[in-house]
Structure formats: C-alpha cells, structure tokens
C-alpha atoms as a PDB file:
ATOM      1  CA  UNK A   1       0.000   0.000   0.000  1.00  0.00           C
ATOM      2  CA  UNK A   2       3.141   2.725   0.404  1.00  0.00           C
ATOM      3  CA  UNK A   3       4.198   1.884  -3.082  1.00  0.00           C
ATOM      4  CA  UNK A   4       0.898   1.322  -5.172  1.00  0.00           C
ATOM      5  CA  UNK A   5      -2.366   2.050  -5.374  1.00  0.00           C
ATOM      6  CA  UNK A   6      -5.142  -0.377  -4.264  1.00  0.00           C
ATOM      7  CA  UNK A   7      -9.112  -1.042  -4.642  1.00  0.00           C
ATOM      8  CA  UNK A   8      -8.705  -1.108  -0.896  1.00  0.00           C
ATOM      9  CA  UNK A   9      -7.745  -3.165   2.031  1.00  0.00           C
ATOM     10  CA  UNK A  10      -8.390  -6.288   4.524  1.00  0.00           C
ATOM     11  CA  UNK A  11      -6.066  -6.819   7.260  1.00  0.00           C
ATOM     12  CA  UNK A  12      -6.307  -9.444   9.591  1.00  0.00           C
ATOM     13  CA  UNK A  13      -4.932  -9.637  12.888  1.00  0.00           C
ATOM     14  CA  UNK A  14      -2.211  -7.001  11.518  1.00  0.00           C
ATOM     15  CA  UNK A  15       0.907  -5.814  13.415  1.00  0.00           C
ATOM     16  CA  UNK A  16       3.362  -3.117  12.611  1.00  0.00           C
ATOM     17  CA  UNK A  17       6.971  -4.487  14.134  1.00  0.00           C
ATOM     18  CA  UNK A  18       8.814  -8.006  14.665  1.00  0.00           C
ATOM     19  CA  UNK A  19       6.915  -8.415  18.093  1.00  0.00           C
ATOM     20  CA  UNK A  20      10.622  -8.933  19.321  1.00  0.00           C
ATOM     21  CA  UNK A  21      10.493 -12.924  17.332  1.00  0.00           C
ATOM     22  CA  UNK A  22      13.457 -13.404  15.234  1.00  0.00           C
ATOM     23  CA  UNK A  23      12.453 -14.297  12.380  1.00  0.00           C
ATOM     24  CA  UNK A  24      10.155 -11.656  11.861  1.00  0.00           C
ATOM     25  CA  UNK A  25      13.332  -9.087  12.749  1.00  0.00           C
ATOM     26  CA  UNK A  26      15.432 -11.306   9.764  1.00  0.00           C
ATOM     27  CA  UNK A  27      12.687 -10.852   7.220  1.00  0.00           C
ATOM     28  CA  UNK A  28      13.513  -6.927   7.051  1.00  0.00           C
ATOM     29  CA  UNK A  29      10.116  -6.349   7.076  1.00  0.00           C
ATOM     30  CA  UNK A  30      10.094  -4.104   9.881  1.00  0.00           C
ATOM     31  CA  UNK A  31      13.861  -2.773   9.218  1.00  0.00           C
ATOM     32  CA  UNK A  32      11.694   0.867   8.929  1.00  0.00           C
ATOM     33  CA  UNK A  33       8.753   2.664   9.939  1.00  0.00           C
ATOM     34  CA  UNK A  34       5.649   2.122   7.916  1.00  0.00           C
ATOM     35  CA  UNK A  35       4.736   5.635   5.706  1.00  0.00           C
ATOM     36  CA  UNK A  36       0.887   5.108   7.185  1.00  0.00           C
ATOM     37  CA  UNK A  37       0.256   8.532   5.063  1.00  0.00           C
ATOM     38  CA  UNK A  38       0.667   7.024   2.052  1.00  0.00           C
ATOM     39  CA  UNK A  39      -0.835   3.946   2.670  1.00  0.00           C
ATOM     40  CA  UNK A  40      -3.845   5.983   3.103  1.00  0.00           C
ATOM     41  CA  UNK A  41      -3.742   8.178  -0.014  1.00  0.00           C
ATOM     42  CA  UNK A  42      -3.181   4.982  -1.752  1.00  0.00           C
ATOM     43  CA  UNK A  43      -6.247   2.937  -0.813  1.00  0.00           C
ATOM     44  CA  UNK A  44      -9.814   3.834  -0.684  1.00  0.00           C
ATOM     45  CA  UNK A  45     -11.080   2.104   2.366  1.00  0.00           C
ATOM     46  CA  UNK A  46      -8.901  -0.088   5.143  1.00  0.00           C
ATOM     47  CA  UNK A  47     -11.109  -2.721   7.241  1.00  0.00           C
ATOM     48  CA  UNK A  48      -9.070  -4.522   9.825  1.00  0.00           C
ATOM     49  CA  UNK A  49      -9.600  -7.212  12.125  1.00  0.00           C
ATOM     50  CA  UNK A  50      -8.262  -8.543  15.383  1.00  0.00           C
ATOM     51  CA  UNK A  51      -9.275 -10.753  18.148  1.00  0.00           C
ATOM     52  CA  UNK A  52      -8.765 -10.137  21.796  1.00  0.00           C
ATOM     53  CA  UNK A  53      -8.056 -13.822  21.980  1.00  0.00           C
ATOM     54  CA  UNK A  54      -5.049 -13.699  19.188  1.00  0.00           C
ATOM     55  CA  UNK A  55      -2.390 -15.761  20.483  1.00  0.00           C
ATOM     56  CA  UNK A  56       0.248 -14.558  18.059  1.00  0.00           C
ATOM     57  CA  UNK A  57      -0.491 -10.476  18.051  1.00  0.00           C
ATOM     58  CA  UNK A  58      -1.370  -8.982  20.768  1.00  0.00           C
ATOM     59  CA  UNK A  59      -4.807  -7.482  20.578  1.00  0.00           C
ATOM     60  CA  UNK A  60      -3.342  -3.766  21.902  1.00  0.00           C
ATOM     61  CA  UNK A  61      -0.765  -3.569  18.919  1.00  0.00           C
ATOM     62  CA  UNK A  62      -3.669  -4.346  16.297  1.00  0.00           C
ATOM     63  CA  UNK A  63      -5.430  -1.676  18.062  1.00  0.00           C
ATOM     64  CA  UNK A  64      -2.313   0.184  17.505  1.00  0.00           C
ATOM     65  CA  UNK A  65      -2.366  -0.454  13.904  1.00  0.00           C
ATOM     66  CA  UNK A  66      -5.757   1.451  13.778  1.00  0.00           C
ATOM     67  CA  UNK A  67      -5.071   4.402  15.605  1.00  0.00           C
ATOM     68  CA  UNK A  68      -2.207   5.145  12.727  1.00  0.00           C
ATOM     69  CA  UNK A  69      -4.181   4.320   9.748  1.00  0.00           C
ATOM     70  CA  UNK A  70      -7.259   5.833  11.439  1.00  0.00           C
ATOM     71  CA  UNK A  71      -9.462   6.523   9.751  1.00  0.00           C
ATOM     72  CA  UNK A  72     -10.654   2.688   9.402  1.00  0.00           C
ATOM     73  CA  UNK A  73     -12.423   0.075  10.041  1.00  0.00           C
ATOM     74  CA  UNK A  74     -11.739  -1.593  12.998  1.00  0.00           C
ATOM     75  CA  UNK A  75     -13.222  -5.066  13.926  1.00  0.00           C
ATOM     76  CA  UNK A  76     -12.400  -6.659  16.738  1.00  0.00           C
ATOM     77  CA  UNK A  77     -14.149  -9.575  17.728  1.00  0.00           C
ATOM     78  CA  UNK A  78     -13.642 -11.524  21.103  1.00  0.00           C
ATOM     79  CA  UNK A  79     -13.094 -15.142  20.436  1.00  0.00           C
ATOM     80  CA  UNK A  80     -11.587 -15.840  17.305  1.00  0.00           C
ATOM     81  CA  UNK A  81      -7.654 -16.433  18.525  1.00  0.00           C
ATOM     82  CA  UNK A  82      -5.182 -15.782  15.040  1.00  0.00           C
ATOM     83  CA  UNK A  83      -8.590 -15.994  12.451  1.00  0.00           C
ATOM     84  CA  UNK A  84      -7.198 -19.777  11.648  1.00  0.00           C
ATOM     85  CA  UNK A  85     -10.745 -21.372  10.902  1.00  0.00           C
ATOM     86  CA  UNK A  86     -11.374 -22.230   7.412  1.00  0.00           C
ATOM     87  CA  UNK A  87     -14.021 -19.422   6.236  1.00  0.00           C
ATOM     88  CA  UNK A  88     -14.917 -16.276   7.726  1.00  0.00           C
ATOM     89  CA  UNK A  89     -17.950 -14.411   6.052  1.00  0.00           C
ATOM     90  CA  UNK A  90     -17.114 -11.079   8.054  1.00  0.00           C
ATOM     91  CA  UNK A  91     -14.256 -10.854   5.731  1.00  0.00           C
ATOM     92  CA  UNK A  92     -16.141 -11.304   2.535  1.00  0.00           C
ATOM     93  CA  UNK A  93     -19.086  -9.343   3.846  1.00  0.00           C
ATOM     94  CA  UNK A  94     -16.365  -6.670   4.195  1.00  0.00           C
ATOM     95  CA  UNK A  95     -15.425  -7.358   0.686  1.00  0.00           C
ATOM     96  CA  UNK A  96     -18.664  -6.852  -0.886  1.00  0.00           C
ATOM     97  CA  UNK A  97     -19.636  -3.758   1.099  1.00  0.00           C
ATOM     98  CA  UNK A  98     -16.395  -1.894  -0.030  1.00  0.00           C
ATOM     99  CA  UNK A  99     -15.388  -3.528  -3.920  1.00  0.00           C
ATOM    100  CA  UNK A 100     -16.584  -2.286  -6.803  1.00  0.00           C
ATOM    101  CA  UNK A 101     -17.420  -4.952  -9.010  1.00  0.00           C
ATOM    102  CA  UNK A 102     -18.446  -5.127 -12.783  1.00  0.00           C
ATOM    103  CA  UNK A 103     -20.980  -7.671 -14.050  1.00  0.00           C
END
C-alpha cells in the first residue's frame, strides 16, 4: 500500500513491528517505519480485524495499527484467537460492502 495504489484493504490480525520474534526481525520487514500517510492516499477504504483472543499479536498492537491508519475500520471480535478457521464471512461481507465490481 506505500508503493501502489489499491481497490482497498483487509487486514487481519495485523501488526506493525517483529513483536521482538526473530524471524520476523530477519525478514527486514520491519527494518523501517511504515509511511501510514501514504498507505492511506493509496487505498480507498482499510477494514481490519483482530481478536482479543489472538495468540500470536497482541490485541493492543492491532489496536495500535488502527489508531495510525485511522481513519478505518476496525473489527475486533472476542473469540476468534489468530482468524485460523477455514471461512470467515465477516471478511467477505467486508469485501462486498467496499469492492466495486463489474458484471
């Protein structure tokens, strides 16, 4: 989203640093600070989700994540751990409310 335009946006259970894990820090994902400006002049619409009960990111830094890309979307259900099920119709739902699709 810094880089390129977008229709717009989905994140799930999203996180903005290596959450001090290793591999994350080796990745070089995280080797700078996220332009959140431009990630916003380059998408539409952001909807994010995160679970209190995410095992993996910690529910505070998704609620993080919102506060600097506000303003979005913010979901956050209670018992839904790292979204690992299968299917999840609040993501499509989100999908369909936001796209723009031709027939």
């Amino acid at each position: 989203m810094e880089q390129y335009k977008t229709a717009g946006c989905i994140l799930v259970s999203a996180y903005n640093s290596d959450l001090g894990d290793e591999l994350e820090r080796n990745s070089g994902y995280f080797s700078r600070p996220f332009d959140y400006k431009k990630m916003k002049e380059n998408t539409p619409f952001i909807v994010q989700f995160h679970s209190e009960s995410d095992h993996l990111v910690p529910v505070e830094v998704g609620r993080e994540v919102a506060r600097l890309l506000s303003p979005t979307e913010y979901i956050e259900t209670k018992n839904d751990g790292h979204f690992q099920a299968k299917k999840y119709d609040m993501f499509t739902d989100a999908i369909l409310k936001h796209g723009k699709f031709e027939s």
